[in-house]
C-alpha atoms as a PDB file:
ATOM      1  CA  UNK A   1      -3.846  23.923  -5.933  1.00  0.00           C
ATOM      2  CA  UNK A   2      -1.392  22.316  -8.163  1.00  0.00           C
ATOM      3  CA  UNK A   3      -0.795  18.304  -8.626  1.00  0.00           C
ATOM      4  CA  UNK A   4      -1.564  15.093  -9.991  1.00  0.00           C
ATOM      5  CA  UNK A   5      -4.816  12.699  -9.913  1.00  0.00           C
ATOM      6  CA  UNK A   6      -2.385   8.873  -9.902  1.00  0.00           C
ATOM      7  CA  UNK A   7      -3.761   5.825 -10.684  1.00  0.00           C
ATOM      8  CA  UNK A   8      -1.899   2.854  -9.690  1.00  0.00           C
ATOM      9  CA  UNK A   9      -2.085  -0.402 -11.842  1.00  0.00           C
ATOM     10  CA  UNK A  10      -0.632  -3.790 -10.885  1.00  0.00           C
ATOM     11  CA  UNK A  11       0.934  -6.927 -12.216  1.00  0.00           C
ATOM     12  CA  UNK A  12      -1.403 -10.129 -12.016  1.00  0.00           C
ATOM     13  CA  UNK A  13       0.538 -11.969  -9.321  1.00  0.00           C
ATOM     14  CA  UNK A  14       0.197  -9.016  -7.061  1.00  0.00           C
ATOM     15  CA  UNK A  15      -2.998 -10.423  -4.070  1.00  0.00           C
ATOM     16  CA  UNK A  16      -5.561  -7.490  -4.333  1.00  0.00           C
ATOM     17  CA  UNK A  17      -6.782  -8.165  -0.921  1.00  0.00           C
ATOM     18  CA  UNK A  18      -2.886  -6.604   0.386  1.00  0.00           C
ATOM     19  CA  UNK A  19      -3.114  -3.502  -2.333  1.00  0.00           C
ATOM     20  CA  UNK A  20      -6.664  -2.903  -0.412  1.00  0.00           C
ATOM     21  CA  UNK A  21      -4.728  -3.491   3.306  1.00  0.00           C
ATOM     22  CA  UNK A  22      -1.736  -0.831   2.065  1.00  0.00           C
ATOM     23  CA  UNK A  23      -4.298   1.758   1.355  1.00  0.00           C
ATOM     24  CA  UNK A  24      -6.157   1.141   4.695  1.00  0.00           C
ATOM     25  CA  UNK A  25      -2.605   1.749   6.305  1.00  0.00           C
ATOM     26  CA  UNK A  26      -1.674   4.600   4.072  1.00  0.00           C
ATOM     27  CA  UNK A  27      -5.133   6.588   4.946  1.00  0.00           C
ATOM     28  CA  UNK A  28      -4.251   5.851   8.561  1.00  0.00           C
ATOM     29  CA  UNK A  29      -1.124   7.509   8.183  1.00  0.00           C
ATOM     30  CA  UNK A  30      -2.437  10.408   6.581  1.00  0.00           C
ATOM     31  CA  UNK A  31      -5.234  10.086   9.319  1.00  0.00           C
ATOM     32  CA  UNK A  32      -2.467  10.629  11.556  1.00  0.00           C
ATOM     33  CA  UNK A  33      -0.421  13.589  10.030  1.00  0.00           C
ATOM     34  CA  UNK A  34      -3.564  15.596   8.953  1.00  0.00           C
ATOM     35  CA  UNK A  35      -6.936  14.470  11.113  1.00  0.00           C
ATOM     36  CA  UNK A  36      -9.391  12.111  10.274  1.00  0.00           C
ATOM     37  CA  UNK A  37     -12.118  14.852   9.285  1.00  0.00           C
ATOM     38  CA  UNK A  38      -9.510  16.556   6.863  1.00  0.00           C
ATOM     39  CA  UNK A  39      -8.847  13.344   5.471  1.00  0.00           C
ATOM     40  CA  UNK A  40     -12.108  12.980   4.608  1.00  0.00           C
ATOM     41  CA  UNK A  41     -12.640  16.167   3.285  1.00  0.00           C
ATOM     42  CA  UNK A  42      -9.316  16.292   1.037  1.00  0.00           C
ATOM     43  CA  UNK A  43      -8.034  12.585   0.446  1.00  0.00           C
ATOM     44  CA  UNK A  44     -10.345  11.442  -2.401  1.00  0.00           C
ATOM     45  CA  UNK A  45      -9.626   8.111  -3.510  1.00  0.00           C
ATOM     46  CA  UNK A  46     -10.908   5.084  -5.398  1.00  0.00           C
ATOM     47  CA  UNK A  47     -10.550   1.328  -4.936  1.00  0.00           C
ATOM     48  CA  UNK A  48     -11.597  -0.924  -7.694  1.00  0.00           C
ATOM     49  CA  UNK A  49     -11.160  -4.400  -6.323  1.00  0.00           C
ATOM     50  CA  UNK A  50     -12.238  -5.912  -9.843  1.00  0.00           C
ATOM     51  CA  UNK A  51      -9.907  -4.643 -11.674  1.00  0.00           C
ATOM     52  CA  UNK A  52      -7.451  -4.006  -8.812  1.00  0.00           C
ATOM     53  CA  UNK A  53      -6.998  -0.618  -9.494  1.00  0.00           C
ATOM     54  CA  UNK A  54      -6.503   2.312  -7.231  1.00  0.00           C
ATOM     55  CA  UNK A  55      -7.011   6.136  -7.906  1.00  0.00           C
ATOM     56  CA  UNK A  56      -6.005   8.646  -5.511  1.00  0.00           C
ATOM     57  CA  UNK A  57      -6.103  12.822  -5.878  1.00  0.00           C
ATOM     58  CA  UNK A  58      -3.119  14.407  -5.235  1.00  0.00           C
ATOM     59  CA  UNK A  59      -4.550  17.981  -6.094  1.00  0.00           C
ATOM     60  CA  UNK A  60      -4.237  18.687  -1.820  1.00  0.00           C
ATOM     61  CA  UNK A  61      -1.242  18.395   0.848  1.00  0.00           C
ATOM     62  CA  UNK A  62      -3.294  15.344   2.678  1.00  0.00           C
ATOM     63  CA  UNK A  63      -3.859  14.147  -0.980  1.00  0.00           C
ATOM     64  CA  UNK A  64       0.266  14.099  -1.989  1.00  0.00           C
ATOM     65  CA  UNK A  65       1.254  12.520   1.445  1.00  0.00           C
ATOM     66  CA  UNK A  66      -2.060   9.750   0.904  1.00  0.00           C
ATOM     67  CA  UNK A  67      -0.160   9.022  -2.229  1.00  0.00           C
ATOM     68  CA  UNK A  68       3.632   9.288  -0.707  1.00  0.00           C
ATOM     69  CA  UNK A  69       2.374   6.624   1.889  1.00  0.00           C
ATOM     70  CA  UNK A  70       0.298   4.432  -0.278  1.00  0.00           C
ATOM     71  CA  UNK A  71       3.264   4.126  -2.579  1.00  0.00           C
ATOM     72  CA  UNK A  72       6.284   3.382   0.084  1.00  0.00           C
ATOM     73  CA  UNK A  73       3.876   0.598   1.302  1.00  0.00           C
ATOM     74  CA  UNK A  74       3.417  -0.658  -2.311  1.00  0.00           C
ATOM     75  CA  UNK A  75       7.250  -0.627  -2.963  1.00  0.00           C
ATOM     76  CA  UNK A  76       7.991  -2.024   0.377  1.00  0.00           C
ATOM     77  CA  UNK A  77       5.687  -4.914  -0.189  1.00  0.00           C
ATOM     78  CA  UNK A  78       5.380  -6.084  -3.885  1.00  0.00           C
ATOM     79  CA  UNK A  79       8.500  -4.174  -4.975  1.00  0.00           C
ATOM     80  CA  UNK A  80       9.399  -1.754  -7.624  1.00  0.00           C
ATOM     81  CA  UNK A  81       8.139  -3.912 -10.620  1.00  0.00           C
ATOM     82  CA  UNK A  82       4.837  -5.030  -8.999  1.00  0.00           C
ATOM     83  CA  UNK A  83       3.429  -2.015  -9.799  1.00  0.00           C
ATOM     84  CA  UNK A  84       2.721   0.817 -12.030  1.00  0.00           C
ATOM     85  CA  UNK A  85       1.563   5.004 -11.412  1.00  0.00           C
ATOM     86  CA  UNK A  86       0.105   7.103 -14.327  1.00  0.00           C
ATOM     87  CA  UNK A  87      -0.436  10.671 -13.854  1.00  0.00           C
ATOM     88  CA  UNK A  88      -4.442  11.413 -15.433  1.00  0.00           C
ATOM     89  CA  UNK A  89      -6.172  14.250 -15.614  1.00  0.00           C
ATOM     90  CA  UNK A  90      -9.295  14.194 -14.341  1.00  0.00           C
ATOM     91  CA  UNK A  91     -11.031  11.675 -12.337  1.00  0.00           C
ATOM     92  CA  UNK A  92     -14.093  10.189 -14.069  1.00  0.00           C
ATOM     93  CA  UNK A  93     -17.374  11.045 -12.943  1.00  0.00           C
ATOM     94  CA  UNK A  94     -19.486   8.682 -11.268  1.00  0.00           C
ATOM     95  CA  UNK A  95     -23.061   8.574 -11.548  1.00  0.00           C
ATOM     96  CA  UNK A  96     -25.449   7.147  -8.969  1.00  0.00           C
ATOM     97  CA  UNK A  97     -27.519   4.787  -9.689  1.00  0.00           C
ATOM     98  CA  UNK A  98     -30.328   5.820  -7.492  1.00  0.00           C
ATOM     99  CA  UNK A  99     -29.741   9.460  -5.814  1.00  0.00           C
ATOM    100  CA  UNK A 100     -29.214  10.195  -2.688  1.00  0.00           C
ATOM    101  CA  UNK A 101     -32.041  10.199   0.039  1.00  0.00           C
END
């Protein structure tokens, strides 16, 4: 399939703790349009609350509307400036610390 991997970036005055709440609500949204199992099978996503950072893969239909949801919230809530979207190219791998049991 064709599309984007977007990570979203925010200003400093923007409260992480809501960024985390509009993603909840966006995933329930998509929960609601596509199925919770498909969700989890096609949404992937990533929540830094550190850095207050989000990635989300667009690559699949439940991953564009994750991503058409998340962002209305954002833009409904912080506004247009609060925030920023870069398209990237791959997500980065993560590697486990201790595998899996």
């Amino acid at each position: 399939m064709t599309g984007h991997i977007y990570r979203y970036l925010f200003e400093p005055d923007v409260i992480c703790e809501d960024v985390e709440a509009a993603l909840v609500l966006a995933i329930f949204g998509t929960e609601s349009l596509h199925g919770e199992s498909q969700v989890r099978l096609d949404a992937a996503h990533y929540f830094d609350p550190a850095e207050c950072a989000c990635v989300i893969d667009g690559r699949t239909n439940v991953g564009r509307d994750l991503n058409r949801l998340f962002v209305g919230f954002l833009r409904r809530e912080f506004g247009e400036d609060a925030f920023r979207v870069e398209r990237i190219d791959t997500i980065p791998k993560h590697q486990p610390k201790e595998p899996c049991r």
